[in-house]
C-alpha atoms as a PDB file:
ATOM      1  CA  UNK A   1      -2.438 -14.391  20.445  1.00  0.00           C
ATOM      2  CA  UNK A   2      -0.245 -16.990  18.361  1.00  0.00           C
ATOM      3  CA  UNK A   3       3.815 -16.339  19.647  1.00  0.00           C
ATOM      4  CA  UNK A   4       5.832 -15.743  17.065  1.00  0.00           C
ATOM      5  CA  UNK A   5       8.904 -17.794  18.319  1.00  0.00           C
ATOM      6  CA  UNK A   6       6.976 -20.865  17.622  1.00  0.00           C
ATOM      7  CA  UNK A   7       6.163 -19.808  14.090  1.00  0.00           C
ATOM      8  CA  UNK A   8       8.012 -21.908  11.381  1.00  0.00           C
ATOM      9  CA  UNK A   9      10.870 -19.650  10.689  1.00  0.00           C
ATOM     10  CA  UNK A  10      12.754 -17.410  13.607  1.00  0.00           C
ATOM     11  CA  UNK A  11      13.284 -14.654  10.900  1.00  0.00           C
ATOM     12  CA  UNK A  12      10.389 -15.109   8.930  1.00  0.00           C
ATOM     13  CA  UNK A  13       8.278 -11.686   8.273  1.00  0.00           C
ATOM     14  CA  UNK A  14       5.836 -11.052  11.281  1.00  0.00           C
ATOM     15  CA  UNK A  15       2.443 -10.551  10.476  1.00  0.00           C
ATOM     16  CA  UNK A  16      -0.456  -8.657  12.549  1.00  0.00           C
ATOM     17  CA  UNK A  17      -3.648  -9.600  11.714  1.00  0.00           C
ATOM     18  CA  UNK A  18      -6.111  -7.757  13.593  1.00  0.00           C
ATOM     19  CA  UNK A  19      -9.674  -8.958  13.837  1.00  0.00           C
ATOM     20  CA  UNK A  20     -12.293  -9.623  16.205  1.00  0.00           C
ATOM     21  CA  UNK A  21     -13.371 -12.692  15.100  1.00  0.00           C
ATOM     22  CA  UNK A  22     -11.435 -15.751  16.684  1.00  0.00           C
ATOM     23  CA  UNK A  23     -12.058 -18.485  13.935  1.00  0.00           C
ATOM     24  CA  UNK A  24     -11.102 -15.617  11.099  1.00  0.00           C
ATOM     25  CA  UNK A  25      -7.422 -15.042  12.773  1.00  0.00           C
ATOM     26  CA  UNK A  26      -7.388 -18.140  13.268  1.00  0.00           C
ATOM     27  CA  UNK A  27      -7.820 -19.352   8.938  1.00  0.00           C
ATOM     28  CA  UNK A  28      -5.768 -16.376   8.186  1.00  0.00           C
ATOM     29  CA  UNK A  29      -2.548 -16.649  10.439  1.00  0.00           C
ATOM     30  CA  UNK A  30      -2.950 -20.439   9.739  1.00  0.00           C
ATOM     31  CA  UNK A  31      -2.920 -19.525   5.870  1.00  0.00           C
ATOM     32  CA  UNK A  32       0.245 -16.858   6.535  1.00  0.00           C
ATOM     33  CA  UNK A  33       1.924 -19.662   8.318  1.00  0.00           C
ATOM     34  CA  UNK A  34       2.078 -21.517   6.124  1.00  0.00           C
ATOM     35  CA  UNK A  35       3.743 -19.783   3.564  1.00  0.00           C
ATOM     36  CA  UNK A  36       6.455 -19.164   5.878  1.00  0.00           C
ATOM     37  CA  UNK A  37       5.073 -16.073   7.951  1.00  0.00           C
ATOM     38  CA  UNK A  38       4.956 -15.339  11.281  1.00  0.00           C
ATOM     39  CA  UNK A  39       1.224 -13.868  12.909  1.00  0.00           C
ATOM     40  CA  UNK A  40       0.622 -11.577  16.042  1.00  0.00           C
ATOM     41  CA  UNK A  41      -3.235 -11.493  16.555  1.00  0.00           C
ATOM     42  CA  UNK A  42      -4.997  -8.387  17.977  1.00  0.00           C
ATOM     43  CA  UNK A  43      -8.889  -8.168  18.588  1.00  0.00           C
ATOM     44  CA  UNK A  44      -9.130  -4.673  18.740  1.00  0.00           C
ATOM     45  CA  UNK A  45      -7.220  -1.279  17.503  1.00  0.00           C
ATOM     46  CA  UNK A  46      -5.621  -0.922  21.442  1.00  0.00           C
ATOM     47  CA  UNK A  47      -4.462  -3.932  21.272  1.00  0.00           C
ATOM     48  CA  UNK A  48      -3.011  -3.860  17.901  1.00  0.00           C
ATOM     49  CA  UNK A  49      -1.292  -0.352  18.653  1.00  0.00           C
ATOM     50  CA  UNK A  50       0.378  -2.067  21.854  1.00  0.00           C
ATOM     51  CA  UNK A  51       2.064  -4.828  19.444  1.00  0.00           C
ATOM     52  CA  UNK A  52       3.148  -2.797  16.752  1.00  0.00           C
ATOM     53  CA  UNK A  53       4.989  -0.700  19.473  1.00  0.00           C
ATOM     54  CA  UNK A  54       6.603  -3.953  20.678  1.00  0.00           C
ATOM     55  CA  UNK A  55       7.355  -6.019  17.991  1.00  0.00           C
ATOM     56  CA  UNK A  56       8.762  -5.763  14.533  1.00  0.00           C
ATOM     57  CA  UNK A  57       5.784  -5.920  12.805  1.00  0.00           C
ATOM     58  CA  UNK A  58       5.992  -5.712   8.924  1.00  0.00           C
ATOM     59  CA  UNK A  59       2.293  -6.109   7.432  1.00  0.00           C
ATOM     60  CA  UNK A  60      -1.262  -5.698   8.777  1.00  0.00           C
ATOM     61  CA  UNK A  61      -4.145  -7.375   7.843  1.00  0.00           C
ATOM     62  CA  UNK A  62      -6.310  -5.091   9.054  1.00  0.00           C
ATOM     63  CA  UNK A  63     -10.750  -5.814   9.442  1.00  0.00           C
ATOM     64  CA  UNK A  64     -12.368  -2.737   8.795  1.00  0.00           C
ATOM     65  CA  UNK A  65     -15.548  -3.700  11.476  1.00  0.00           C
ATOM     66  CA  UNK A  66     -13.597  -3.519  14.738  1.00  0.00           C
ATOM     67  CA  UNK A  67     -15.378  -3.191  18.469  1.00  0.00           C
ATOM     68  CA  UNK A  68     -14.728   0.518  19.193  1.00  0.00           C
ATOM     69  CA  UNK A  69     -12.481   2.617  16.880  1.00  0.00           C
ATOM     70  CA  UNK A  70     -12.664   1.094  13.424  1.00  0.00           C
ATOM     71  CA  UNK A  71     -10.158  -0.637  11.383  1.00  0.00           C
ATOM     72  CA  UNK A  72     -10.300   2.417   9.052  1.00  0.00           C
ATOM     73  CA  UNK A  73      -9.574   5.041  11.821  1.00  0.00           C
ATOM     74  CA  UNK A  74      -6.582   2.212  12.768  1.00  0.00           C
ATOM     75  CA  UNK A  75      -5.154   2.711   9.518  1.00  0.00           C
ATOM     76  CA  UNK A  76      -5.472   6.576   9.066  1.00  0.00           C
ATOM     77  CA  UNK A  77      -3.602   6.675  12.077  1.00  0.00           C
ATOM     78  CA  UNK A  78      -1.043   4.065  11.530  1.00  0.00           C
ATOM     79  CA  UNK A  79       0.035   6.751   8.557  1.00  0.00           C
ATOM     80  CA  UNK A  80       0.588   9.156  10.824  1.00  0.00           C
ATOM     81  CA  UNK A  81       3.679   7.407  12.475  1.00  0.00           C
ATOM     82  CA  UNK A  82       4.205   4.612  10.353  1.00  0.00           C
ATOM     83  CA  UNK A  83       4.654   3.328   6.631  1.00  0.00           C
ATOM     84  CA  UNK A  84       3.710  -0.810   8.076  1.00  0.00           C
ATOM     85  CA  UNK A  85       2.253  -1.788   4.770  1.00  0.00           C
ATOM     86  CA  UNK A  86      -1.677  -2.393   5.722  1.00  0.00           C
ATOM     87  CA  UNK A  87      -4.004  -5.361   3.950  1.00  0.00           C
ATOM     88  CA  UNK A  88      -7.954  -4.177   4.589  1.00  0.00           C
ATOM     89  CA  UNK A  89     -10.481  -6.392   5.193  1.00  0.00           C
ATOM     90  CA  UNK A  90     -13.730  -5.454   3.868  1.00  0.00           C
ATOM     91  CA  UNK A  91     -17.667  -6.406   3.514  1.00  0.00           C
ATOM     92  CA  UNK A  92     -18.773  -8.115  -0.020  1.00  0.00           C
ATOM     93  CA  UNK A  93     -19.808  -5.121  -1.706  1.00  0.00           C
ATOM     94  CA  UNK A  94     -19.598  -1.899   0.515  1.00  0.00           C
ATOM     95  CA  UNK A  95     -17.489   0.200  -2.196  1.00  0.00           C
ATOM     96  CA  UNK A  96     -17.377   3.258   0.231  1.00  0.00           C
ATOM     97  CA  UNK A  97     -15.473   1.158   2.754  1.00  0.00           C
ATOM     98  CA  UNK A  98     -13.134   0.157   0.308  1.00  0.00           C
ATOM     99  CA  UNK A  99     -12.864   3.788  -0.604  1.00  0.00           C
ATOM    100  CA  UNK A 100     -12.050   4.948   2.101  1.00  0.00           C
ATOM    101  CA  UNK A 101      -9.694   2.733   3.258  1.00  0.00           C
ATOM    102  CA  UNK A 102      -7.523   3.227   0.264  1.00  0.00           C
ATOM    103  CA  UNK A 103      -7.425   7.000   1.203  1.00  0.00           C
ATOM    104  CA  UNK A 104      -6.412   6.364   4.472  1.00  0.00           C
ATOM    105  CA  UNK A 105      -3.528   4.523   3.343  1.00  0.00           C
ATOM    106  CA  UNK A 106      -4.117   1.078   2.908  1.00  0.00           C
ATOM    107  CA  UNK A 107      -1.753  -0.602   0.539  1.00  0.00           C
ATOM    108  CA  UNK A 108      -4.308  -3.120  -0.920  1.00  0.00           C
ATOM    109  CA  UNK A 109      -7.917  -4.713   0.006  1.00  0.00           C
ATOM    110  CA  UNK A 110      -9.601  -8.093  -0.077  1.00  0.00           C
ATOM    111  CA  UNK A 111     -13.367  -8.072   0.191  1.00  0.00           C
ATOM    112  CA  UNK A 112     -14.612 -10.865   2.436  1.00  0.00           C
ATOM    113  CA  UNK A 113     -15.298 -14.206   1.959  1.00  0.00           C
ATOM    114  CA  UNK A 114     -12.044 -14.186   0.245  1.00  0.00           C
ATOM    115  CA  UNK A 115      -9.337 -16.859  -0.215  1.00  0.00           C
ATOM    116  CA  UNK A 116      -7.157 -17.435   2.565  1.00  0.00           C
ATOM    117  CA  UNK A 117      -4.426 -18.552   0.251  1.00  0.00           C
ATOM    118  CA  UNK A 118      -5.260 -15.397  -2.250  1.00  0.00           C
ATOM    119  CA  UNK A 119      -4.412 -13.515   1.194  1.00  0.00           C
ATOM    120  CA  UNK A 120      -1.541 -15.049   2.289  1.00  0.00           C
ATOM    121  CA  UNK A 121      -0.152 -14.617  -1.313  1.00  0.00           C
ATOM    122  CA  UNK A 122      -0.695 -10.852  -1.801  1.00  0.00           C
ATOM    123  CA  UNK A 123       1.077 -10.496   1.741  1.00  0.00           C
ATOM    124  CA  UNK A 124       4.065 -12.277   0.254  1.00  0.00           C
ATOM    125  CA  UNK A 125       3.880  -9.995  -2.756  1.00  0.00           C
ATOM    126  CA  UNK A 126       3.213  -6.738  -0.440  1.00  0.00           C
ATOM    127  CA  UNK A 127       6.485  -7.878   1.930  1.00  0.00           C
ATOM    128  CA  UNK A 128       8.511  -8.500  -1.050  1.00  0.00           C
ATOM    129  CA  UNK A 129       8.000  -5.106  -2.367  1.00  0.00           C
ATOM    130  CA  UNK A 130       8.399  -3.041   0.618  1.00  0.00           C
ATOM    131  CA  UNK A 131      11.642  -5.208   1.622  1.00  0.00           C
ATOM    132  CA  UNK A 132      13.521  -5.035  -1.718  1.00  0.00           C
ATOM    133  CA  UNK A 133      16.345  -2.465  -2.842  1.00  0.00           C
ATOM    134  CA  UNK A 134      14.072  -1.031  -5.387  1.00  0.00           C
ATOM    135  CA  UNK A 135      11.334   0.521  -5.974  1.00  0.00           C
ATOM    136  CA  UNK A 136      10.478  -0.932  -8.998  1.00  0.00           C
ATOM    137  CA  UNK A 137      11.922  -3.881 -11.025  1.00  0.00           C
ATOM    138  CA  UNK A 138      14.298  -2.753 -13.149  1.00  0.00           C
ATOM    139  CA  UNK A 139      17.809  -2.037 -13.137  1.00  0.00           C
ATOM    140  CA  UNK A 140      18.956  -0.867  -9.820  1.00  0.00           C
ATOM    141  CA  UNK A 141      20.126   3.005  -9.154  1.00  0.00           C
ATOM    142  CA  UNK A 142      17.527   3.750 -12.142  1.00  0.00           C
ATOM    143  CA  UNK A 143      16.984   7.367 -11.963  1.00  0.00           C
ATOM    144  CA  UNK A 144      14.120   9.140 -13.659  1.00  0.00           C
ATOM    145  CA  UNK A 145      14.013  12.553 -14.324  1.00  0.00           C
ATOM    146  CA  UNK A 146      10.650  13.673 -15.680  1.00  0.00           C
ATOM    147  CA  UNK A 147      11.091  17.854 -16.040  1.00  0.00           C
ATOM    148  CA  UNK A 148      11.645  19.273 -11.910  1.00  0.00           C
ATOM    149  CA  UNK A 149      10.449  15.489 -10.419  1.00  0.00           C
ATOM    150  CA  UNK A 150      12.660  13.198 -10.199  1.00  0.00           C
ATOM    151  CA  UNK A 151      12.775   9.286  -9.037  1.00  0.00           C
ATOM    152  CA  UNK A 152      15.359   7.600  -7.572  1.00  0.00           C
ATOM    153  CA  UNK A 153      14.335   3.514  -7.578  1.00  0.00           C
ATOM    154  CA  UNK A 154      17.354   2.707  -6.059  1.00  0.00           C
ATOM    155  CA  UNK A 155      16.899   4.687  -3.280  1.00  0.00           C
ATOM    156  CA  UNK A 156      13.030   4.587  -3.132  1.00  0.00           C
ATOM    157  CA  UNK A 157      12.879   7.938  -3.161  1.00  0.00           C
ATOM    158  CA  UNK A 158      11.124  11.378  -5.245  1.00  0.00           C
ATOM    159  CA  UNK A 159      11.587  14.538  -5.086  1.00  0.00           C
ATOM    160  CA  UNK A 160      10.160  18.142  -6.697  1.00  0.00           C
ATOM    161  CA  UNK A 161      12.483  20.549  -7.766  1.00  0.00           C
ATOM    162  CA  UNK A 162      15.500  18.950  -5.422  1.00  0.00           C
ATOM    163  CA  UNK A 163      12.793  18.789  -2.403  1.00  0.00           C
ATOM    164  CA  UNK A 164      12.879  15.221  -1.280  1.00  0.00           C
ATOM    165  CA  UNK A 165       9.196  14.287  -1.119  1.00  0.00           C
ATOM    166  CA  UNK A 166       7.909  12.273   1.602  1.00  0.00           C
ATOM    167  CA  UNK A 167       5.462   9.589   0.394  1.00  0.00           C
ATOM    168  CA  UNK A 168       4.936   6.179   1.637  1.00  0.00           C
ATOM    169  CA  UNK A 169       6.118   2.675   0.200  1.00  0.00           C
ATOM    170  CA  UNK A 170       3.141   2.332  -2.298  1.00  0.00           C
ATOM    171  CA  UNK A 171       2.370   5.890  -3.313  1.00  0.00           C
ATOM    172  CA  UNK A 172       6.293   5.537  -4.385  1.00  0.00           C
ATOM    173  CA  UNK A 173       5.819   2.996  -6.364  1.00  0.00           C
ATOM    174  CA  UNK A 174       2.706   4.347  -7.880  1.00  0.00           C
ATOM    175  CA  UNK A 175       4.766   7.389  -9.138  1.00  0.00           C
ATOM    176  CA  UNK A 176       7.760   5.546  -9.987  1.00  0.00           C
ATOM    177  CA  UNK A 177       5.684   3.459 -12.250  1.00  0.00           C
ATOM    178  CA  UNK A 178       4.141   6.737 -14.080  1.00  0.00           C
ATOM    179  CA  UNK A 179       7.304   8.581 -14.414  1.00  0.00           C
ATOM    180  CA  UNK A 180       8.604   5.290 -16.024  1.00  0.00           C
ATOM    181  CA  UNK A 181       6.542   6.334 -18.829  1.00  0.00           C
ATOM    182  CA  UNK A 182       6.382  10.355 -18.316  1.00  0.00           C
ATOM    183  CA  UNK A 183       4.465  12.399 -20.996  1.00  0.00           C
ATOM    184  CA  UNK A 184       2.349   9.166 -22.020  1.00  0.00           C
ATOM    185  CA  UNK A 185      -0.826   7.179 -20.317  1.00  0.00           C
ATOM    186  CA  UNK A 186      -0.270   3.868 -18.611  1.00  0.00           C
ATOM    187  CA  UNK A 187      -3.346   1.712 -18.442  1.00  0.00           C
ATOM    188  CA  UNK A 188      -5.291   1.019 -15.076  1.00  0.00           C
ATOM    189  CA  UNK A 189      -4.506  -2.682 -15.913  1.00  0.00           C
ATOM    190  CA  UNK A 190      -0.584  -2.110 -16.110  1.00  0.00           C
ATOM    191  CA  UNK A 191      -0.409  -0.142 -12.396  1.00  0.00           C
ATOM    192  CA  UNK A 192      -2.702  -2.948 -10.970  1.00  0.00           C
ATOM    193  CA  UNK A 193      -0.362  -5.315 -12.533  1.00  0.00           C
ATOM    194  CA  UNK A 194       3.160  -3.452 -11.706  1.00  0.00           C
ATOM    195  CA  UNK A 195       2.430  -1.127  -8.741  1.00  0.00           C
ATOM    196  CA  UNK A 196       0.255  -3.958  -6.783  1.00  0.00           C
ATOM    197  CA  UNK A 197       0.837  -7.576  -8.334  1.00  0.00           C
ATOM    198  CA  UNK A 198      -2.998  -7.963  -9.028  1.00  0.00           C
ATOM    199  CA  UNK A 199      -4.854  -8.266 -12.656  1.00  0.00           C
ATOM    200  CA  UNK A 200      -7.733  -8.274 -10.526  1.00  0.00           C
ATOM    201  CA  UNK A 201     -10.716  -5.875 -12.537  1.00  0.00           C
ATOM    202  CA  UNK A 202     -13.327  -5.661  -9.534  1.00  0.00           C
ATOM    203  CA  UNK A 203     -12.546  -2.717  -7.791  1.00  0.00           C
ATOM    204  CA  UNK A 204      -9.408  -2.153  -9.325  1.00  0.00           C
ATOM    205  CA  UNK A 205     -10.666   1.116 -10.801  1.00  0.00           C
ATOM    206  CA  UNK A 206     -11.674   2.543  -7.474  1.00  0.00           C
ATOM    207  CA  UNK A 207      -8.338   1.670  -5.847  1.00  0.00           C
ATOM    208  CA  UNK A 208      -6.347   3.294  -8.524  1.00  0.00           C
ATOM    209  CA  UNK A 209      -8.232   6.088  -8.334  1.00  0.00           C
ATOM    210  CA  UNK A 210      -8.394   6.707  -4.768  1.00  0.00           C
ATOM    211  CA  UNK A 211      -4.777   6.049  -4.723  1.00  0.00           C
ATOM    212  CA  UNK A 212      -4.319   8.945  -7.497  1.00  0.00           C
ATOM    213  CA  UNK A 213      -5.900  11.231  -5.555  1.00  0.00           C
ATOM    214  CA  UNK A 214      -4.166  11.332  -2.148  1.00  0.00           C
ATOM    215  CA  UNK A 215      -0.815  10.950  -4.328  1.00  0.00           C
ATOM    216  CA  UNK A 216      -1.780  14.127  -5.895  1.00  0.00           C
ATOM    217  CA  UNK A 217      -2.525  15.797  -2.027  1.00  0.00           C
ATOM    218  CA  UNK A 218       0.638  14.034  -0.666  1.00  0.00           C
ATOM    219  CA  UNK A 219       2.522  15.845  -3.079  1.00  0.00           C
ATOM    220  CA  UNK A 220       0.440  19.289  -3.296  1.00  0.00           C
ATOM    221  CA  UNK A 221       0.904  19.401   0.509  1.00  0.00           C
ATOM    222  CA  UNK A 222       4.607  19.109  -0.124  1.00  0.00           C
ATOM    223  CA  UNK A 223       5.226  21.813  -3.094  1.00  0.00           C
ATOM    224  CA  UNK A 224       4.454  19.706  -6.368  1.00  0.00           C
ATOM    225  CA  UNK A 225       1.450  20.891  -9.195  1.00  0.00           C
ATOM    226  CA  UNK A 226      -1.758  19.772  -8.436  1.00  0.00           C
ATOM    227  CA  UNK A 227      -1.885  18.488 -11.987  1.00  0.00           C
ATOM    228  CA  UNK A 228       1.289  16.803 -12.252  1.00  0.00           C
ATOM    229  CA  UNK A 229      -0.282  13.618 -12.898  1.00  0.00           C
ATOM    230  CA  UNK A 230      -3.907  13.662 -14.626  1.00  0.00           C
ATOM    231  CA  UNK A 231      -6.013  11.258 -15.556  1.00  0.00           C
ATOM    232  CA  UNK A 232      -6.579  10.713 -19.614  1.00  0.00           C
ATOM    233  CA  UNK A 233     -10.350   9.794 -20.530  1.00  0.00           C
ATOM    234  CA  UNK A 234     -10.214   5.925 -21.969  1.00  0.00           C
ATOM    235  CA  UNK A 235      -6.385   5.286 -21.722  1.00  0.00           C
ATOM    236  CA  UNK A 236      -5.480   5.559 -18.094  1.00  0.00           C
ATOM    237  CA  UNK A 237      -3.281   8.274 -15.862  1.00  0.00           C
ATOM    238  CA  UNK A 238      -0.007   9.927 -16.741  1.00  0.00           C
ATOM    239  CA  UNK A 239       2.767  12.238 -15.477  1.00  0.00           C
ATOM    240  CA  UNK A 240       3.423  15.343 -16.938  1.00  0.00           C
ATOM    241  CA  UNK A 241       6.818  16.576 -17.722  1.00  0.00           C
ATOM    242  CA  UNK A 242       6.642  20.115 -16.202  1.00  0.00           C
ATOM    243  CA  UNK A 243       9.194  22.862 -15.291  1.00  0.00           C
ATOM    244  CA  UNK A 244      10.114  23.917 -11.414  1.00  0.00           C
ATOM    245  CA  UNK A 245       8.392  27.212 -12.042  1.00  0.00           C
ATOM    246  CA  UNK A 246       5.134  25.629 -13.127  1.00  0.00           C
ATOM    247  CA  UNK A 247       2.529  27.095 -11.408  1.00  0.00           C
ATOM    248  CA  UNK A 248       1.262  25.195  -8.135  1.00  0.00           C
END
C-alpha cells in the first residue's frame, strides 16, 4: 500500500486504485504519480471500503475481477453512500461487464490492456470535473429552465417541479448537457466529448446508453416523466420541454 505523504504533492488528489494484481497497481499508481496524484492501493473490496472510510479519497480505479465480492458489486455499493467518482477496469471485450458497470454507477471505463498514461489522464479529467464550481463549462450561475426541470450549473444541482433531485456528479452533468440544448437532439459524439472528455467511438454507444437509462430511473424514482429525455433514431438523445402536470 503506497503512503500518500510520500507522494509528490501533500495536497495532491488521492487516488484508490483497487486491484489484485501487484505489478498492475503498481504501473497504474506509478502512471497517477506522476501526473501529480497521490495512490492508496487495496487488493480486495474490504480493504478498499476500510480506506475510503479513512482517507479522503477522491477517485477509484476500480478492477472489475476482484477475489470475493466483485469490483462491480464494490461500485453498486459505493453509490449507495457515496458519489467518489469510480474508473472501471474491464476485460478486452466483455461488453456485459462494461454494461453493467456503467449502471452501477461507474463514471467511465477503460478496457484492459489499456494505456497507463490514457488512465492517468482521464483521472485528471474525471477530478477536474467533479472538483470545479460548475457543472458544465460555461458561464457560472447558468441556470436552465427547460418547462418544470430546471438546472442550476452553478450550483450542480436539478430539480423537477421545485423538487431538488438527487443525482450524482456525472448523471448531473449528463442532464445539464441535454437541457443545454432542450427540445433538440445532441449527438452521442458531443456527450462523449462534453459530459466525459472522450471522442473515443468503441463502446461509447453502450456507455451513453446505459448512462441514459439509470438517469431516466434516478429521476422516475424521484417524481420526473419517464420520458423526459428520449432517445431520437439516427441523431442522438434529447430533453423534452414538458409541464409539472405532465403525466409520470
Amino acid at each position: 500500500m503506497t503512503d500518500p505523504t510520500i507522494s509528490p504533492k501533500g495536497d495532491a488528489s488521492l487516488v484508490l486504485v483497487v486491484d489484485d494484481e501487484v505489478q498492475m497497481t503498481a504501473i497504474i499508481s506509478f502512471a497517477l504519480e506522476t501526473q501529480g496524484l497521490r495512490t492508496l492501493t487495496a487488493p480486495d473490496a474490504p480493504s478498499a471500503r476500510t480506506l475510503l472510510e479513512a482517507e479522503p479519497i477522491e477517485l477509484v480505479v476500480l478492477d472489475v475481477m476482484l477475489p470475493g465480492e466483485s469490483g462491480i458489486d464494490l461500485c453498486r455499493s459505493l453509490r449507495d453512500t457515496s458519489d467518489v467518482p469510480v474508473i472501471l477496469l474491464t476485460a478486452l471485450g466483455e461488453v456485459d461487464d462494461r454494461v453493467a458497470g456503467l449502471t452501477a454507477g461507474a463514471d467511465d471505463y477503460l478496457t484492459k490492456p489499456f494505456s497507463p498514461r490514457e488512465l492517468a489522464l482521464r483521472a485528471q479529467a474525471i477530478l477536474r470535473r467533479s472538483t470545479g464550481s460548475t457543472m458544465l463549462n460555461g458561464p457560472t450561475g447558468q441556470v436552465l429552465q427547460c418547462g418544470a426541470l430546471r438546472v442550476d450549473r452553478e450550483r450542480g444541482s436539478a430539480s423537477w417541479d421545485g423538487v431538488d433531485l438527487d443525482l450524482p456528479e456525472t448523471e448531473l452533468r449528463l442532464l445539464g448537457r441535454l437541457a443545454q440544448d432542450a427540445g433538440r437532439a445532441v449527438p452521442l459524439r458531443t456527450l462523449l466529448q462534453e459530459v466525459w472528455g472522450t471522442s473515443r467511438a468503441e463502446g461509447g454507444r453502450d456507455m451513453v446508453k446505459s448512462m441514459i437509462y439509470r438517469l431516466r430511473q434516478q429521476m422516475r424514482a424521484q417524481g420526473a416523466p419517464t420520458d423526459l429525455i428520449e432517445a431520437v433514431r439516427g441523431q442522438g438523445y434529447r430533453v423534452r420541454v414538458l409541464p409539472a402536470n405532465h403525466p409520470r
